[in-house]
C-alpha atoms as a PDB file:
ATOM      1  CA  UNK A   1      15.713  12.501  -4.372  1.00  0.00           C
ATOM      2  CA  UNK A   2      16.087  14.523  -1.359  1.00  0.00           C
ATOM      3  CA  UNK A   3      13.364  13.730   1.976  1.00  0.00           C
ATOM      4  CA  UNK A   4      11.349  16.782   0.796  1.00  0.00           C
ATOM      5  CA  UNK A   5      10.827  15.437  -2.954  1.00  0.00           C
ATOM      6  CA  UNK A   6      10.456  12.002  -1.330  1.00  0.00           C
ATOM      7  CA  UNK A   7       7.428  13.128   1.148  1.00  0.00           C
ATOM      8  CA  UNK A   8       5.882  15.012  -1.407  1.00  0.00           C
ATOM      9  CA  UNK A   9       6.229  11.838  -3.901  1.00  0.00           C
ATOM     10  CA  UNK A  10       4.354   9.538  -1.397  1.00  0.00           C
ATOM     11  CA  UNK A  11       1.493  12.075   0.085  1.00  0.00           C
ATOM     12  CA  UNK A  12       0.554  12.893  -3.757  1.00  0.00           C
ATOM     13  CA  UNK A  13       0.648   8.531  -4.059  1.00  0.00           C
ATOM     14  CA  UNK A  14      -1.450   8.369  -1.120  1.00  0.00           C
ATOM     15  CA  UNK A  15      -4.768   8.678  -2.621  1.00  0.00           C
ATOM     16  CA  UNK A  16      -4.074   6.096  -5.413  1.00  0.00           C
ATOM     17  CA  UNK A  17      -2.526   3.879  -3.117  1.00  0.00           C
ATOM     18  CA  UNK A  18      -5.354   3.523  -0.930  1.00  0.00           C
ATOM     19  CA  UNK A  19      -7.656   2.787  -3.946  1.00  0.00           C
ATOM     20  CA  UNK A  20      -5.242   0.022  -5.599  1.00  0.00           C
ATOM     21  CA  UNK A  21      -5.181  -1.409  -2.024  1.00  0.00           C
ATOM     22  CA  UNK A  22      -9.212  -1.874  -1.605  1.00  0.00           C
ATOM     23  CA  UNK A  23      -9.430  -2.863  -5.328  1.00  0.00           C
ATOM     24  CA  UNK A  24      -7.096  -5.558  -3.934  1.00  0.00           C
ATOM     25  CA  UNK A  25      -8.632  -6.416  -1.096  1.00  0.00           C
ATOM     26  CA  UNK A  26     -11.977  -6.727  -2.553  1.00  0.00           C
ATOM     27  CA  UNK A  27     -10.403  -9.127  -5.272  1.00  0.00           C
ATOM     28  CA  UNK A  28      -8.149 -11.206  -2.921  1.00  0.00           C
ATOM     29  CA  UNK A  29     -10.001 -10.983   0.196  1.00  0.00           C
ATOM     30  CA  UNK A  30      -8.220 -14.021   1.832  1.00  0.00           C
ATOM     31  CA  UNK A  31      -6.030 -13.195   5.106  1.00  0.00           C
ATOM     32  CA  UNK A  32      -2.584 -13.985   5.066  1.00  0.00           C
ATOM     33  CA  UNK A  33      -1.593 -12.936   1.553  1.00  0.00           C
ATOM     34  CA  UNK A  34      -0.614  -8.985   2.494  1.00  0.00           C
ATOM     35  CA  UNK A  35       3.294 -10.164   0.784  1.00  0.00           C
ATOM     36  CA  UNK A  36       1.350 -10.774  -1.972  1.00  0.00           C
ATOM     37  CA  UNK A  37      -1.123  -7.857  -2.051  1.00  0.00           C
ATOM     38  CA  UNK A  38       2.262  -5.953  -1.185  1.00  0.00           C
ATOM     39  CA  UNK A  39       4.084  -7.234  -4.084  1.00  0.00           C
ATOM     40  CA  UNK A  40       1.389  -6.487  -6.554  1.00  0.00           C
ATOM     41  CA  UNK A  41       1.385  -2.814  -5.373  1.00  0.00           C
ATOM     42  CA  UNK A  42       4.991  -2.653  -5.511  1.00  0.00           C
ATOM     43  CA  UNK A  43       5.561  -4.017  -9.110  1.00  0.00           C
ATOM     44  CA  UNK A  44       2.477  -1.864 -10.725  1.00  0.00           C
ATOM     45  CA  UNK A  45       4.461   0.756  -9.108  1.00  0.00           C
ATOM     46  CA  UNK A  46       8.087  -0.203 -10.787  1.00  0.00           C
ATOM     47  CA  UNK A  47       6.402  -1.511 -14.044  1.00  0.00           C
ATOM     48  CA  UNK A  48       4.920   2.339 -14.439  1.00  0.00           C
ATOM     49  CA  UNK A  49       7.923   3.918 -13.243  1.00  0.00           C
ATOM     50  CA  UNK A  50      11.483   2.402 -12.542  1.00  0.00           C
ATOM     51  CA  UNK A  51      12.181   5.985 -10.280  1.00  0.00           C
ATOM     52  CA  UNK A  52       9.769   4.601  -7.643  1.00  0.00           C
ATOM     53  CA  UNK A  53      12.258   2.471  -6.531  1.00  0.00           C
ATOM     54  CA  UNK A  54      13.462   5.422  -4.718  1.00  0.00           C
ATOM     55  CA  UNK A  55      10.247   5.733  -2.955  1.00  0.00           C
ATOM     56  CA  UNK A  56       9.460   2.309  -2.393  1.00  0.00           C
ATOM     57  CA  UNK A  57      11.226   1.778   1.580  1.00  0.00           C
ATOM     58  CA  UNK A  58       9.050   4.250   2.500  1.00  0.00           C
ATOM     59  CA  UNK A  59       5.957   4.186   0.554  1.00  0.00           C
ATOM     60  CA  UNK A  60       6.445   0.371   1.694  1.00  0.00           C
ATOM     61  CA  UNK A  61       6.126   1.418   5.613  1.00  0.00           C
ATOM     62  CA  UNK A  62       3.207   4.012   4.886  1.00  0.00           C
ATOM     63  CA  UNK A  63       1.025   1.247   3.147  1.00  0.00           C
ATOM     64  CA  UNK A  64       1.959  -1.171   6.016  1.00  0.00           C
ATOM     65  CA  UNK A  65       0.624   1.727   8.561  1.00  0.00           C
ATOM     66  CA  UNK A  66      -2.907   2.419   6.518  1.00  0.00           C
ATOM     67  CA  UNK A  67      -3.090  -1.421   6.451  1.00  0.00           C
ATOM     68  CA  UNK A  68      -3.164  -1.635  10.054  1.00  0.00           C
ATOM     69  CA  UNK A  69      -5.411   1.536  10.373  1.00  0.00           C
ATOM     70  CA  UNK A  70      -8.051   0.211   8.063  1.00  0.00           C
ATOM     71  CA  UNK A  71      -7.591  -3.337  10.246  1.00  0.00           C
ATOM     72  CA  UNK A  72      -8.255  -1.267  13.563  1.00  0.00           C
ATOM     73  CA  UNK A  73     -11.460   0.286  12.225  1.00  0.00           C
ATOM     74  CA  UNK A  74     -12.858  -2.771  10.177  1.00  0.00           C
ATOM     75  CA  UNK A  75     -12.102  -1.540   6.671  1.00  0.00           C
ATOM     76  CA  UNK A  76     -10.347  -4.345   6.318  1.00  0.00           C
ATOM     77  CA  UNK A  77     -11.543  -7.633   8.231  1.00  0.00           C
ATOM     78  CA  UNK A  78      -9.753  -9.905  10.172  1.00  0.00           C
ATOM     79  CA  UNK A  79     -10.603 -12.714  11.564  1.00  0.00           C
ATOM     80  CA  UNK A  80     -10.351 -11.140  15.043  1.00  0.00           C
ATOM     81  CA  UNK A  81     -13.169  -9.059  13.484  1.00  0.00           C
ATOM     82  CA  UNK A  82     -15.479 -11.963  12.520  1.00  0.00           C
END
């Protein structure tokens, strides 16, 4: 995949993404398991689709930047939130 089919790949992921991520944050809603919340993300994706290994590095940093963006705002709480 070239950058342009890459991009493309994770903005059209983007949506789902987000969703799979509070689904999993509503279930597992202790701190210090984001590895594991990670993990789970990244194997649904593989298990559906061995291609989105090509995606992954970078769908990988994207979900790590919402994560802290929905930390900032309170989406997700911390326990700096508390």
């Amino acid at each position: 995949m070239n950058w342009i089919e890459i991009a493309i790949a994770v903005l059209q992921l983007i949506p789902a993404i987000i969703k799979a991520m509070t689904a999993l944050e509503e279930a597992l809603p202790n701190e210090n398991i984001g590895q594991l919340k990670l993990g789970i993300i990244k194997e649904t994706l593989l298990s559906i689709n061995e291609k989105s290994a090509e995606i992954w590095p970078t769908l990988e940093k994207v979900i790590s930047t919402i994560v802290s963006v929905f930390n900032k705002v309170g989406i997700f709480k911390t326990t700096k939130q508390l």
